[in-house]
Protein backbone atom coordinates (compact mmCIF):
# COMPACT_ATOMS: atom_id res chain seq x y z
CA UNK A 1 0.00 0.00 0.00
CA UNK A 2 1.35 3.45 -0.78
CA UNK A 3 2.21 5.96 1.98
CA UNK A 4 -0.98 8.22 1.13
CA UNK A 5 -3.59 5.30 0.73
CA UNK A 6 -2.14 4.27 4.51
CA UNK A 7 -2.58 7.76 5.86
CA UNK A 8 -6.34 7.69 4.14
CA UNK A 9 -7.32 4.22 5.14
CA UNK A 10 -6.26 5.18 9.02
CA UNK A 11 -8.54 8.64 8.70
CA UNK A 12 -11.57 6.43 7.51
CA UNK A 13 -11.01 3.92 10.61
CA UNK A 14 -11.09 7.40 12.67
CA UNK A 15 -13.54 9.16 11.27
CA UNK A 16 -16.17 5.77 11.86
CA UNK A 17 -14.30 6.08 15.82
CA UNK A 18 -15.48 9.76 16.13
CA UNK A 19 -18.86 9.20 14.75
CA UNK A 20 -18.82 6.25 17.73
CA UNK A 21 -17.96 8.83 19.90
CA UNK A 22 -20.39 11.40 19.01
CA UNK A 23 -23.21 9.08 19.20
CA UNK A 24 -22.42 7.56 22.43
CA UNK A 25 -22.08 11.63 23.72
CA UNK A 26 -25.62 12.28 21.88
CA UNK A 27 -26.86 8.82 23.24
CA UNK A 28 -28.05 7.91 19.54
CA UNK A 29 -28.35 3.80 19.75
CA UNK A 30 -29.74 4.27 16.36
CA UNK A 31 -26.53 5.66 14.95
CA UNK A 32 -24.36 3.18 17.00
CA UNK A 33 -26.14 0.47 15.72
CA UNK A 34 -25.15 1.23 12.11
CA UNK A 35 -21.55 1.65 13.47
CA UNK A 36 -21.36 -1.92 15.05
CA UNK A 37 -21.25 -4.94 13.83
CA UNK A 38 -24.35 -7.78 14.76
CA UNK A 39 -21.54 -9.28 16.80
CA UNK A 40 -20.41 -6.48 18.45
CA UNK A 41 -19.94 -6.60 21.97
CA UNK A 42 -18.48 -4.20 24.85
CA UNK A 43 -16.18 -4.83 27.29
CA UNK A 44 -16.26 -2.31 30.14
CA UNK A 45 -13.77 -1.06 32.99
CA UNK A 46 -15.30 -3.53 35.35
CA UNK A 47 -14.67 -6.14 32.60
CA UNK A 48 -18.56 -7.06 32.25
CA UNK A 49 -18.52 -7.83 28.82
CA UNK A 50 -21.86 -6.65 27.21
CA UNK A 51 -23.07 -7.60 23.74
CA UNK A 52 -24.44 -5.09 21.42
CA UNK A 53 -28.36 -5.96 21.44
CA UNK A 54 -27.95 -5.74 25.33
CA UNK A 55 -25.96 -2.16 25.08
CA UNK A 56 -27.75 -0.67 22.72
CA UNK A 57 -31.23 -1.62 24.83
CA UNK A 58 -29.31 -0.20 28.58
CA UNK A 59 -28.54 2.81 25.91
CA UNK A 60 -32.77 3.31 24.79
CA UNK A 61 -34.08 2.44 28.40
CA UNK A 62 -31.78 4.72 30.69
CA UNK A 63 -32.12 8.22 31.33
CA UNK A 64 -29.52 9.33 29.45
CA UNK A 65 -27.59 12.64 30.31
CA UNK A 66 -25.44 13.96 27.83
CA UNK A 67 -21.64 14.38 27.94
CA UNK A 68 -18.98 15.73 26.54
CA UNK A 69 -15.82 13.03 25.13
CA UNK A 70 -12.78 14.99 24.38
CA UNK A 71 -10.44 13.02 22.43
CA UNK A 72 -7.10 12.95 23.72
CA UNK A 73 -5.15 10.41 21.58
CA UNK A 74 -5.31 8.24 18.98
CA UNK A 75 -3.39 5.62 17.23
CA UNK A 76 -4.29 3.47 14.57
CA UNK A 77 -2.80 0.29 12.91
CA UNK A 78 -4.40 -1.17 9.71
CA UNK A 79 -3.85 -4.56 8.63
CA UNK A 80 -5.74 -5.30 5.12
CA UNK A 81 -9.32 -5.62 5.76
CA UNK A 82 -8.68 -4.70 9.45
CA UNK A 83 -7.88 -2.37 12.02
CA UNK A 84 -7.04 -2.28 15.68
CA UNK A 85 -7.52 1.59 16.88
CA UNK A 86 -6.48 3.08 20.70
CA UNK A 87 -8.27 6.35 21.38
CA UNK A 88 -8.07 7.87 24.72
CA UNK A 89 -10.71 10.35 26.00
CA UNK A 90 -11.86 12.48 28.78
CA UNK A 91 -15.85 12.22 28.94
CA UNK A 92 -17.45 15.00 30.83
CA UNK A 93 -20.89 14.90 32.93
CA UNK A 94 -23.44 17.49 31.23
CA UNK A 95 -23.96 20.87 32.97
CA UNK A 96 -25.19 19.35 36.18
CA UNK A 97 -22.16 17.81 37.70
CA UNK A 98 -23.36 14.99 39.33
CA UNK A 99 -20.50 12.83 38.38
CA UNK A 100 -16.68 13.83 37.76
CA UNK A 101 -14.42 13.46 34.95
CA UNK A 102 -13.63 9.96 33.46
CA UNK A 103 -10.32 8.99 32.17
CA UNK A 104 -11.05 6.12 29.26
CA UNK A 105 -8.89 4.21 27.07
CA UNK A 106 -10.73 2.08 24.27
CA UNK A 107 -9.31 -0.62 21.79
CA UNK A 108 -11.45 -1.04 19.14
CA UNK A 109 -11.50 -3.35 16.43
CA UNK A 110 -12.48 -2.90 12.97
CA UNK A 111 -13.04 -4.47 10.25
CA UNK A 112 -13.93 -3.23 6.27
CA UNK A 113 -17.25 -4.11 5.22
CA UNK A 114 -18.15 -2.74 1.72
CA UNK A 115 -17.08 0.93 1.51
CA UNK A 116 -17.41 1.17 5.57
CA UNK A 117 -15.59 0.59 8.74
CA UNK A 118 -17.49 -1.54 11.34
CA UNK A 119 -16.60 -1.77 14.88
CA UNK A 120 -16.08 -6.09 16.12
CA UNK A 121 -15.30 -5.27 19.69
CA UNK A 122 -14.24 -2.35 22.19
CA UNK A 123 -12.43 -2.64 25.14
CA UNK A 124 -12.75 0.13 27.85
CA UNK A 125 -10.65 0.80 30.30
CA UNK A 126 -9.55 3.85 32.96
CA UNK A 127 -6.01 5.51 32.41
């Protein structure tokens, strides 16, 4: 693969992370479940692992108050048809406070499927 296509293959597994990100800030289960795969499934800091029906239904039945996720890092390594990708964010309660900062690492694994990148698996963790 030539140096450009690498640089533009790692922004399209990015761009699908940030659109991740922005729906889990909006709480959007409708756009997250275009951005995971049937399979999908969520590991969290408590190491619970959670698959996506079960997320995505915790997502629609809570009360869901909006953050902020400020990206802090991210590193992505592409093999073929798929990548692994470490981003490392800051989420932010909404304007009420009621809980503090949260220091989260997530893998995430991709894979191509058609003209898209579709997340397999993320693992959460503090930092």
């Amino acid at each position: 693969m030539n140096p450009s296509a690498d640089v533009h293959t790692r922004m399209e597994v990015i761009d699908a992370y940030r659109a991740h990100l922005h729906a889990m800030a909006d709480g959007d289960a409708v756009a997250l479940d275009a951005l995971l795969d049937d399979g999908f499934t969520l590991t969290r800091t408590t190491g619970d692992e959670q698959p996506k029906a079960a997320w995505l239904a915790d997502l629609r039945a809570a009360t869901f108050v909006p953050q902020t996720i400020e990206e802090k890092t991210v590193t992505v390594a592409v093999d073929g048809d798929t990548a692994r990708l470490v981003g490392r964010v800051v989420t932010r309660p909404a304007e009420d406070g009621a809980h503090e900062d949260r220091r989260l690492q997530l893998t995430m694994d991709y894979a191509r499927v058609r003209d898209s990148w579709i997340a397999l698996r993320s693992v959460t963790r503090s930092w």
